[in-house]
Structure formats: C-alpha cells, structure tokens
Protein backbone atom coordinates (compact mmCIF):
# COMPACT_ATOMS: atom_id res chain seq x y z
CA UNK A 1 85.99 178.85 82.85
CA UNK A 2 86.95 176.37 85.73
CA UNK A 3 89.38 175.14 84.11
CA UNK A 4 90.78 178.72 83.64
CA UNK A 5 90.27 179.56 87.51
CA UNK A 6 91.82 176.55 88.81
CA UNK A 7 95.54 176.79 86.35
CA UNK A 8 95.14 181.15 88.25
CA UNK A 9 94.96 179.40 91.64
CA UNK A 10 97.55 176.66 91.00
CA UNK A 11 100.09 179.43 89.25
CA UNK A 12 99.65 181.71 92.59
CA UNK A 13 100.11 179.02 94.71
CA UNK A 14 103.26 178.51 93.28
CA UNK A 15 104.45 182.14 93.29
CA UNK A 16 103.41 183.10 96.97
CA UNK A 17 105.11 179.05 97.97
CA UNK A 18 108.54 180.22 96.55
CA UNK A 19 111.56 178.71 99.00
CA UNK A 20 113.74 181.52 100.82
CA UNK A 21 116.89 179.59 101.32
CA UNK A 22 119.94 180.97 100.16
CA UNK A 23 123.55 179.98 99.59
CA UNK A 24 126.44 181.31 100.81
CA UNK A 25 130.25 179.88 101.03
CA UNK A 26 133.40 179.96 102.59
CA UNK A 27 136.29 179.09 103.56
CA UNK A 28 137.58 177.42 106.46
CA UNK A 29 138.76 179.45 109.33
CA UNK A 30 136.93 182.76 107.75
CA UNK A 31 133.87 184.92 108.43
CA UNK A 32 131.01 186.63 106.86
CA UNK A 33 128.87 189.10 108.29
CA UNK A 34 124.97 189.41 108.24
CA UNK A 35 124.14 192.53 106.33
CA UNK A 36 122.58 195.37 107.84
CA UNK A 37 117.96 194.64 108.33
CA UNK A 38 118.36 191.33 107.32
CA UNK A 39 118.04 188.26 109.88
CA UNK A 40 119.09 184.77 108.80
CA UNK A 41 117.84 180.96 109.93
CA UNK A 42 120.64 178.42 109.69
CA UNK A 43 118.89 175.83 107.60
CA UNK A 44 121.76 173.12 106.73
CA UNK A 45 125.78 173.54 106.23
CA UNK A 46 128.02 171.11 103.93
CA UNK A 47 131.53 170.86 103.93
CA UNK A 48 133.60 170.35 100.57
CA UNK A 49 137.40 169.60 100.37
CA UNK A 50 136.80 170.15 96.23
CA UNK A 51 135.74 166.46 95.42
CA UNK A 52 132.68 166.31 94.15
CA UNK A 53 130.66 165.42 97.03
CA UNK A 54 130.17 167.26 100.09
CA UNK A 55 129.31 166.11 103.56
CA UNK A 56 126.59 167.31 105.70
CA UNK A 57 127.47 169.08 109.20
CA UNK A 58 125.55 169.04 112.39
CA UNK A 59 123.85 172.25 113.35
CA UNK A 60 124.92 172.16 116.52
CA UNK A 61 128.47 173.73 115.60
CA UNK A 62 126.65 176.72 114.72
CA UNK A 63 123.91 179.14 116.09
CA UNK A 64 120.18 178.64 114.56
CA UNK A 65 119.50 182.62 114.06
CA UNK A 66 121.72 185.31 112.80
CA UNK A 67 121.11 188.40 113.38
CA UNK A 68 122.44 191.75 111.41
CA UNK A 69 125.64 192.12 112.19
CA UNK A 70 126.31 189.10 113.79
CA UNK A 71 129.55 187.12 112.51
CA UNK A 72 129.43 183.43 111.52
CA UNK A 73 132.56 181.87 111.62
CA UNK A 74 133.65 178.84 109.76
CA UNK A 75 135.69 176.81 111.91
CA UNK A 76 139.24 175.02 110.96
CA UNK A 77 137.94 171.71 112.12
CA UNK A 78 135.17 169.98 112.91
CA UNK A 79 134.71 166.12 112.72
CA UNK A 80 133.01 165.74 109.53
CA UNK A 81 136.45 167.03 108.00
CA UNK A 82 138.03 163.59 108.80
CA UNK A 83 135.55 162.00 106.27
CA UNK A 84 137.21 164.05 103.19
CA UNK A 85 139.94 162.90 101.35
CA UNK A 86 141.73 166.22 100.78
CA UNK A 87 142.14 168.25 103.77
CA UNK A 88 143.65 171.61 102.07
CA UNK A 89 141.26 174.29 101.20
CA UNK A 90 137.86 173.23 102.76
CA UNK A 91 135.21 174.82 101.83
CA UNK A 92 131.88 175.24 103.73
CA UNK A 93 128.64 175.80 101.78
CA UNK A 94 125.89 177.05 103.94
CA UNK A 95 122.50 177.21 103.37
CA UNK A 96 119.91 179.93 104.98
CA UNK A 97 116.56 181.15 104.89
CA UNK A 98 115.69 184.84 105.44
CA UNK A 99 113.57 185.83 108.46
C-alpha cells in the first residue's frame, strides 16, 4: 500500500514538473511573430552555420519577454557568427518557455 502511494506521488510529480520550453528556428536576417494570447520568455538562442555544432548567443542581443504580437528578429550578424566556419545560411535556433 505505501509502496503503491509513493510510485502515485512520484508519477504526478513528474507530470505537473513537465518543462515548457519550446523550439523555434530561423534564419538569419528574418522574423517570426508571437501568436495571438500567448507570451514567450527568451530562455537561450544558438546559432548554426549547418555544421554540426552550434554556438550559444548572449541574451543580451535579444529582449527577455515577448509578448503577442511582438516581432523577434534574427539579426545578420552578431559576434558569435565569427566562430563558425561557414558563414552562408545561418541559422538561429531559439529556445522559449511559455508564460
């Protein structure tokens, strides 16, 4: 009987600790727009020149809450892009959580 109580505990635990980051992507020098009654937290953004690793860039090129509607630009440059070995068709991969 405790045995069965504590594995009900542990499982809803686990179901109301489920992450709300999300992943969207794009391209360098394009846009995306928040959908309508949905707010989003910057968590981290990555940028990928299609090697297979991708570098890490600061948060302080972008705003920390998005709001509906709000754009979110990726920019042509920023100074992580020196670090990748192919410069053409940089992708950024960012990562948010939903407010």
């Amino acid at each position: 009987m405790k045995l069965a109580l504590l594995c009900i505990t542990l499982l809803s635990y686990s179901a109301f600790g489920q992450d709300s980051t999300f992943y969207k992507s794009t391209y360098a020098g394009s846009y995306m727009i928040v959908p309508y009654n949905e707010n989003w937290q910057l968590d981290r953004v990555f940028v990928n020149g299609g090697d297979a690793c991708s570098i890490q860039v600061a948060n302080t090129n972008f705003n920390e809450t998005y709001h509906a509607g709000d754009t979110i630009r990726a920019p042509y440059y920023t100074a992580e892009l020196e670090l990748l070995s192919k410069k053409d068709m940089v992708q950024y991969q960012f990562y948010f959580k939903k407010k």
